[in-house]
N, C-alpha and C. Protein backbone atom coordinates (compact mmCIF):
# COMPACT_ATOMS: atom_id res chain seq x y z
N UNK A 1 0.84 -1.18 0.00
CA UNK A 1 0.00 0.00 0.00
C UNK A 1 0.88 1.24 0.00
N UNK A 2 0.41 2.72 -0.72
CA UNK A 2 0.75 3.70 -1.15
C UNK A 2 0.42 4.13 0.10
N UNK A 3 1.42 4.81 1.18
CA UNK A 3 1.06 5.12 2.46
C UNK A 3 0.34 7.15 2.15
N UNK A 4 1.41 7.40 1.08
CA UNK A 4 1.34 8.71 0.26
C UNK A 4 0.06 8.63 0.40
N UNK A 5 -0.62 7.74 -0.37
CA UNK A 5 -2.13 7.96 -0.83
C UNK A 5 -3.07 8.51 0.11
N UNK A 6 -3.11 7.39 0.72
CA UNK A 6 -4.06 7.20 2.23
C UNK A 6 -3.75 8.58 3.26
N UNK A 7 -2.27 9.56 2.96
CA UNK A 7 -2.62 10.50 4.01
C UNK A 7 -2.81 11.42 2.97
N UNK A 8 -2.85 11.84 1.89
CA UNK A 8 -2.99 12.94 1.00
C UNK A 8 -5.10 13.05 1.18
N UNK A 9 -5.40 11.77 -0.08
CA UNK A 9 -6.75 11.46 -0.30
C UNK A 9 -7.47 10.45 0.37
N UNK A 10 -7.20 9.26 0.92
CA UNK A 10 -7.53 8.38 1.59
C UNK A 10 -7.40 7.68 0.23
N UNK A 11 -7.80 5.98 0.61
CA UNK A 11 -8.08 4.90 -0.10
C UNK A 11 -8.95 4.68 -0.58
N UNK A 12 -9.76 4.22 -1.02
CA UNK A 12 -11.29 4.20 -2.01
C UNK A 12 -11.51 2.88 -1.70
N UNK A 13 -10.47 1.62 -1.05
CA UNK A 13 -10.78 0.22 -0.70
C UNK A 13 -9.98 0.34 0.49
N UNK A 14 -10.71 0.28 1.92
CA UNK A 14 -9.61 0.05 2.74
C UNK A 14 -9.36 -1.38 2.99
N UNK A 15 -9.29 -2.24 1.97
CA UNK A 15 -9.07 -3.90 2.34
C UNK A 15 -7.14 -4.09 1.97
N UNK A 16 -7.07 -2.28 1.15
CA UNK A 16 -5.81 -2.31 0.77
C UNK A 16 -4.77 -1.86 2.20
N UNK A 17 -5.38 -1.33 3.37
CA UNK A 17 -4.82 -0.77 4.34
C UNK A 17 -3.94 -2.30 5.16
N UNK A 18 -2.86 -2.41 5.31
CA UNK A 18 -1.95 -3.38 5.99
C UNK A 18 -2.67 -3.69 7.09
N UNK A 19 -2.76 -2.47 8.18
CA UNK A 19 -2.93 -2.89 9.23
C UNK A 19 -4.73 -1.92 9.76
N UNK A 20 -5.52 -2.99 9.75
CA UNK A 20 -6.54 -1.69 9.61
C UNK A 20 -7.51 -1.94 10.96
N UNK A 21 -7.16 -1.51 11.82
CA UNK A 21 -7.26 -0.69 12.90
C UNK A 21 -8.83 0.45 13.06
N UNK A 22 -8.97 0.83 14.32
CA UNK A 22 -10.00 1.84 14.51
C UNK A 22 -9.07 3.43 13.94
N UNK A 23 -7.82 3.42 14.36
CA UNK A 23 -7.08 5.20 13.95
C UNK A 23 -7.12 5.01 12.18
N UNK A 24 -6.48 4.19 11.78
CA UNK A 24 -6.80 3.69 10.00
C UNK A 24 -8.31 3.49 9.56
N UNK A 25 -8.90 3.03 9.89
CA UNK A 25 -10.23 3.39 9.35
C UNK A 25 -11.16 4.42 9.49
N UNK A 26 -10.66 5.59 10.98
CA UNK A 26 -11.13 6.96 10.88
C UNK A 26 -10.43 7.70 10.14
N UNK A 27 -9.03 7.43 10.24
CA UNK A 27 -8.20 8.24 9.28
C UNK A 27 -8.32 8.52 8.12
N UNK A 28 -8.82 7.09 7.41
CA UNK A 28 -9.11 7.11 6.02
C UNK A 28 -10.29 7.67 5.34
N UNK A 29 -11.41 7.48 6.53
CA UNK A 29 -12.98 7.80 6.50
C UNK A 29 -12.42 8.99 6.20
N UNK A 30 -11.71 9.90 7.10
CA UNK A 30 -12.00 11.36 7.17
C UNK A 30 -11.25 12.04 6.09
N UNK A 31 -10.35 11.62 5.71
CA UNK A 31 -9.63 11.81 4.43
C UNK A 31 -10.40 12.00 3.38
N UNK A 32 -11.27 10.65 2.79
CA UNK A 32 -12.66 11.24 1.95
C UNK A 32 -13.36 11.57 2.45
N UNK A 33 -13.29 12.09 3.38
CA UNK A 33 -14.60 13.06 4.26
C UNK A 33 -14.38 14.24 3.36
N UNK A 34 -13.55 14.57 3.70
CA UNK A 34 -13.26 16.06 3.45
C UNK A 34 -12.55 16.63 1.91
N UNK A 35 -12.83 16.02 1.10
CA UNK A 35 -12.82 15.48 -0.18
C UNK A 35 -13.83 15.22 -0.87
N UNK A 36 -15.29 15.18 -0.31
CA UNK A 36 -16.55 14.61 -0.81
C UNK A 36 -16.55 13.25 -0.90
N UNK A 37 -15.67 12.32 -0.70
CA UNK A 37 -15.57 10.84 -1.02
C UNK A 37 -16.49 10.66 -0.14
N UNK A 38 -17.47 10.29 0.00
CA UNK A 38 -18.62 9.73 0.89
C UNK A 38 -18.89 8.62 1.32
N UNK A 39 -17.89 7.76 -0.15
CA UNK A 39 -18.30 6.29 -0.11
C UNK A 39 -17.05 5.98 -0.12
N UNK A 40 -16.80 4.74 0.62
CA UNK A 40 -15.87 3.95 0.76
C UNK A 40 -15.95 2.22 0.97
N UNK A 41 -15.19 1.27 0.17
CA UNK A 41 -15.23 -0.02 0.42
C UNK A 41 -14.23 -0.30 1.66
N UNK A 42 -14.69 -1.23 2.40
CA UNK A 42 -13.71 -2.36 3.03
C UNK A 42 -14.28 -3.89 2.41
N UNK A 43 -13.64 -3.94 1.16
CA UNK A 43 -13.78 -5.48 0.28
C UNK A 43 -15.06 -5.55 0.34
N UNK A 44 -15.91 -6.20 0.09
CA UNK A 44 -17.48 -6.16 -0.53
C UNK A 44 -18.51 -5.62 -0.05
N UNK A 45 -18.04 -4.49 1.54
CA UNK A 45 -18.98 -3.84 2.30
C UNK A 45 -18.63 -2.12 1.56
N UNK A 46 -19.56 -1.33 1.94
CA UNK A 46 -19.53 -0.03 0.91
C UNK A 46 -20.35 0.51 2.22
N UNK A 47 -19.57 1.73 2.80
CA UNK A 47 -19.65 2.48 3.78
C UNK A 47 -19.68 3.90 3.82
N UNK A 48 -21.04 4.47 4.07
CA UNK A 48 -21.51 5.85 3.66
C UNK A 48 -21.17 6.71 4.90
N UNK A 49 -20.55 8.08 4.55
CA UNK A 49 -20.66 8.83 6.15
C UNK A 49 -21.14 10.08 5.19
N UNK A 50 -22.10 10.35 5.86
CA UNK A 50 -23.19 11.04 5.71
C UNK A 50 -22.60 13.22 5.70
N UNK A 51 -22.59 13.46 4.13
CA UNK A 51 -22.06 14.93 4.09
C UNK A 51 -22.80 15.96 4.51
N UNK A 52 -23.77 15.64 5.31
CA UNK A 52 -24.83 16.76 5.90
C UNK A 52 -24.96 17.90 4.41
N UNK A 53 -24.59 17.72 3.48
CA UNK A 53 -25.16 18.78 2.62
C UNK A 53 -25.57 18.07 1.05
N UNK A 54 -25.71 18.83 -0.03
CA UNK A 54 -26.05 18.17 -1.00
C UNK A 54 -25.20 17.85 -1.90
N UNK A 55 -25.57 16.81 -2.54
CA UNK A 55 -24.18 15.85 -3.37
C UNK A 55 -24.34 16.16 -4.78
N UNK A 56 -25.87 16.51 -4.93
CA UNK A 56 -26.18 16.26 -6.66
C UNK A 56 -24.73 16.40 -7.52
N UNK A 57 -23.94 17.71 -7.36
CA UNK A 57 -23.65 17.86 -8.38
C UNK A 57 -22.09 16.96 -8.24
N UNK A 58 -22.00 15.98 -7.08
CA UNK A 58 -20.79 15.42 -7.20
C UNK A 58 -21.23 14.00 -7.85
N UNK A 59 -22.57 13.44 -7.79
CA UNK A 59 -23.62 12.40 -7.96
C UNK A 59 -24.35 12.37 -8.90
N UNK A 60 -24.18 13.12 -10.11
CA UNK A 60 -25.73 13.17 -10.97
C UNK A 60 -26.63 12.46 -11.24
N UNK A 61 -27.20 11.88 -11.74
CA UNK A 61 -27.96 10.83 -12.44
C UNK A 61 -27.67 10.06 -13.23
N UNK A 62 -27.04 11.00 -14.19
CA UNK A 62 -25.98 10.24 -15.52
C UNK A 62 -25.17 9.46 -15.24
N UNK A 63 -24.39 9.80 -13.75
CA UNK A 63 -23.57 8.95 -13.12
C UNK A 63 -23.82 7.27 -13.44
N UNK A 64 -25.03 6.85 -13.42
CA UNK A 64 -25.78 5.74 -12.99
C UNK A 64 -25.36 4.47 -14.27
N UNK A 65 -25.21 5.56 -15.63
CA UNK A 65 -24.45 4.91 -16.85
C UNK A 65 -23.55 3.69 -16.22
N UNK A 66 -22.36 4.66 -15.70
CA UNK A 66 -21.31 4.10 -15.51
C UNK A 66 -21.21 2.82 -14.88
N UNK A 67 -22.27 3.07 -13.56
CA UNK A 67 -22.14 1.84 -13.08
C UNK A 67 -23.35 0.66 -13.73
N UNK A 68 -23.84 0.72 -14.75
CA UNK A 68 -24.43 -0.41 -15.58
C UNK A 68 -23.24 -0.91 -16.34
N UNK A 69 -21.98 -0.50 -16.54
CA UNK A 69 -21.20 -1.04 -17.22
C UNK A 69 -20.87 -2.39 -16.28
N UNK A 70 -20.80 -2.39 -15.32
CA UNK A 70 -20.82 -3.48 -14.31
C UNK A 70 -21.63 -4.76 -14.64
N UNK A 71 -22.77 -4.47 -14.99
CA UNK A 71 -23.93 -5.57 -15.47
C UNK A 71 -23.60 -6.08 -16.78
N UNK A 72 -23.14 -4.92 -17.82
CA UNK A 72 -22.83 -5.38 -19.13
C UNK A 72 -21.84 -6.06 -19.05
N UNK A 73 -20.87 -6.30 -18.17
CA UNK A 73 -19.67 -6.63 -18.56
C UNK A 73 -19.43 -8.33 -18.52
N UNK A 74 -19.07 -9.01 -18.93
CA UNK A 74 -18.59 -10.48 -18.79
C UNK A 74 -18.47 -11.10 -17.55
N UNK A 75 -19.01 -12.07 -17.32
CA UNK A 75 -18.50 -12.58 -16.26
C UNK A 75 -16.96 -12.59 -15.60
N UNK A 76 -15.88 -12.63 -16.41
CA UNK A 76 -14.59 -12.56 -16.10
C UNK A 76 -14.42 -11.26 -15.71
N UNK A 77 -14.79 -10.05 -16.52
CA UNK A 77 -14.30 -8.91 -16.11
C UNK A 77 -15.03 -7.76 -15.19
N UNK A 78 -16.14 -8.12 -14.48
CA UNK A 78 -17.45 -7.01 -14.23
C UNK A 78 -16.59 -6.83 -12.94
N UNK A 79 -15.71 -7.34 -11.84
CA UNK A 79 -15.19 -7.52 -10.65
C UNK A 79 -13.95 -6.32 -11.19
N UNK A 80 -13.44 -6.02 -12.17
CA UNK A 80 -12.52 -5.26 -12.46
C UNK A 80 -13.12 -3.61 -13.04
N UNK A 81 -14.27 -3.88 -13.91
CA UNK A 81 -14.71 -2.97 -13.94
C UNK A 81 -15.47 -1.87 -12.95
N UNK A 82 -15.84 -2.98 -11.82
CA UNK A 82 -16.12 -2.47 -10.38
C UNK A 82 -15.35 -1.97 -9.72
N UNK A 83 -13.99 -2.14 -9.88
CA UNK A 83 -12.92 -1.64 -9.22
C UNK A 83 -12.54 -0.18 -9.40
N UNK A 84 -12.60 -0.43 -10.84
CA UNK A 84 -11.96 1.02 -11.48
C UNK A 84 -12.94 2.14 -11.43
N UNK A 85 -14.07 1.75 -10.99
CA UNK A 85 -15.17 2.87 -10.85
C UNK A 85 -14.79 3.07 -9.06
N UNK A 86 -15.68 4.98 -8.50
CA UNK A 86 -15.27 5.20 -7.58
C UNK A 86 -16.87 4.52 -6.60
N UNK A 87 -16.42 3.83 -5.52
CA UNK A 87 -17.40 3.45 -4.28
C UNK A 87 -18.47 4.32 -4.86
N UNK A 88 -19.91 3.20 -4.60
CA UNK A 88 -20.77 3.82 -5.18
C UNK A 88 -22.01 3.04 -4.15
N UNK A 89 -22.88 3.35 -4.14
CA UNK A 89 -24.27 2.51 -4.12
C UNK A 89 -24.83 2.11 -5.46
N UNK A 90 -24.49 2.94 -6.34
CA UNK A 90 -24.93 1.88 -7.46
C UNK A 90 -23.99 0.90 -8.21
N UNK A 91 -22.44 1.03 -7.31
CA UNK A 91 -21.74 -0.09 -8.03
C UNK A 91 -22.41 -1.42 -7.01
N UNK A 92 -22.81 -1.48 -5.81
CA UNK A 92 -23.37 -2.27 -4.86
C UNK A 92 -24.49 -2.67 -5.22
N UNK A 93 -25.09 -2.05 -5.87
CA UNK A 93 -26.74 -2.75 -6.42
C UNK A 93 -26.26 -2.96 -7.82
N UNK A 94 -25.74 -2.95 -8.50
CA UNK A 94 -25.07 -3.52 -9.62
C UNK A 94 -24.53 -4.91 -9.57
N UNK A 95 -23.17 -4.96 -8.76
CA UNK A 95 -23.05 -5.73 -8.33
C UNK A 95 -23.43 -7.26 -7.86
N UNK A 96 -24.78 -7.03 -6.64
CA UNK A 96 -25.64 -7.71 -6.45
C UNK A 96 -26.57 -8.17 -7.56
N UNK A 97 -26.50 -7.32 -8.39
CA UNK A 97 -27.75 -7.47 -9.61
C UNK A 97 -27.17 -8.81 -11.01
N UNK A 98 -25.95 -8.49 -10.89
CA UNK A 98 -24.77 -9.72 -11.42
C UNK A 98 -24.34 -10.75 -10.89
N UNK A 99 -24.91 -10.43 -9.97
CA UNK A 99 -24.06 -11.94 -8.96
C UNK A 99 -25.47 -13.13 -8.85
N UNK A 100 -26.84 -12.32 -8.64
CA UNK A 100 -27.72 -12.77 -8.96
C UNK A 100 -28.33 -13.12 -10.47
N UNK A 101 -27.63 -12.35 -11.82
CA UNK A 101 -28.00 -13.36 -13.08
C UNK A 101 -27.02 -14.05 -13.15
N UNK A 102 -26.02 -14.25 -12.58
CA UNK A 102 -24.94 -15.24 -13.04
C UNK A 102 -25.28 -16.58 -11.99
N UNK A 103 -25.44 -16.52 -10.58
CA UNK A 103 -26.08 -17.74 -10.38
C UNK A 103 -27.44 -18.04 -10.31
N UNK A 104 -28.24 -17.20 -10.22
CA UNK A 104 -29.65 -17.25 -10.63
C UNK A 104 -30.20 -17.99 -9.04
N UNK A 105 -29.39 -16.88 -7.51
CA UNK A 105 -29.77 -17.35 -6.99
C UNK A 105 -30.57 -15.94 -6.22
N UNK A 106 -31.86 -16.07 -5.67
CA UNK A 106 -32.58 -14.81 -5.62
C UNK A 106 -33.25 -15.49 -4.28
């Protein structure tokens, strides 16, 4: 792990943090706190801290494209294309939405 990263912007996955701790996982929270990062993974959980103000214009609607690329994508690659997009709730209901047509378990 890019230690640079995590104190500049924080991490966008803290499953990448070595040692991850209660001071590392506020640390990192607050890092995209204050950044607008709102959302953050620890590996398949997606963790919201709440910006008391409005997001629209960091969030649009259009946004929502992006994360259907998740659904379109192949079975081999939708886990990578999830990656490269930023923490989302709709990469999480995406997600789920693929994991359920691929085993068709509901």
């Amino acid at each position: 792990m890019d230690w640079s990263d995590m104190a500049d912007k924080g991490l966008k996955d803290m499953i990448d943090i070595d040692e991850l701790n209660h001071a590392t996982v506020l640390w990192n929270l607050y890092k995209r706190y204050v950044t607008d990062d709102i959302y953050t993974y620890v590996g398949p959980t997606l963790l919201a801290v709440n910006p008391f103000k409005s997001m629209k214009d960091k969030y649009p609607p259009e946004c929502i494209n992006d994360y259907k690329k998740i659904i379109e994508a192949d079975s081999n690659t939708y886990l990578d294309v999830m990656r490269a997009l930023p923490p989302h709730a709709y990469a999480i209901s995406s997600y789920a939405h693929k994991q359920m047509t691929e085993t068709k378990v509901r």
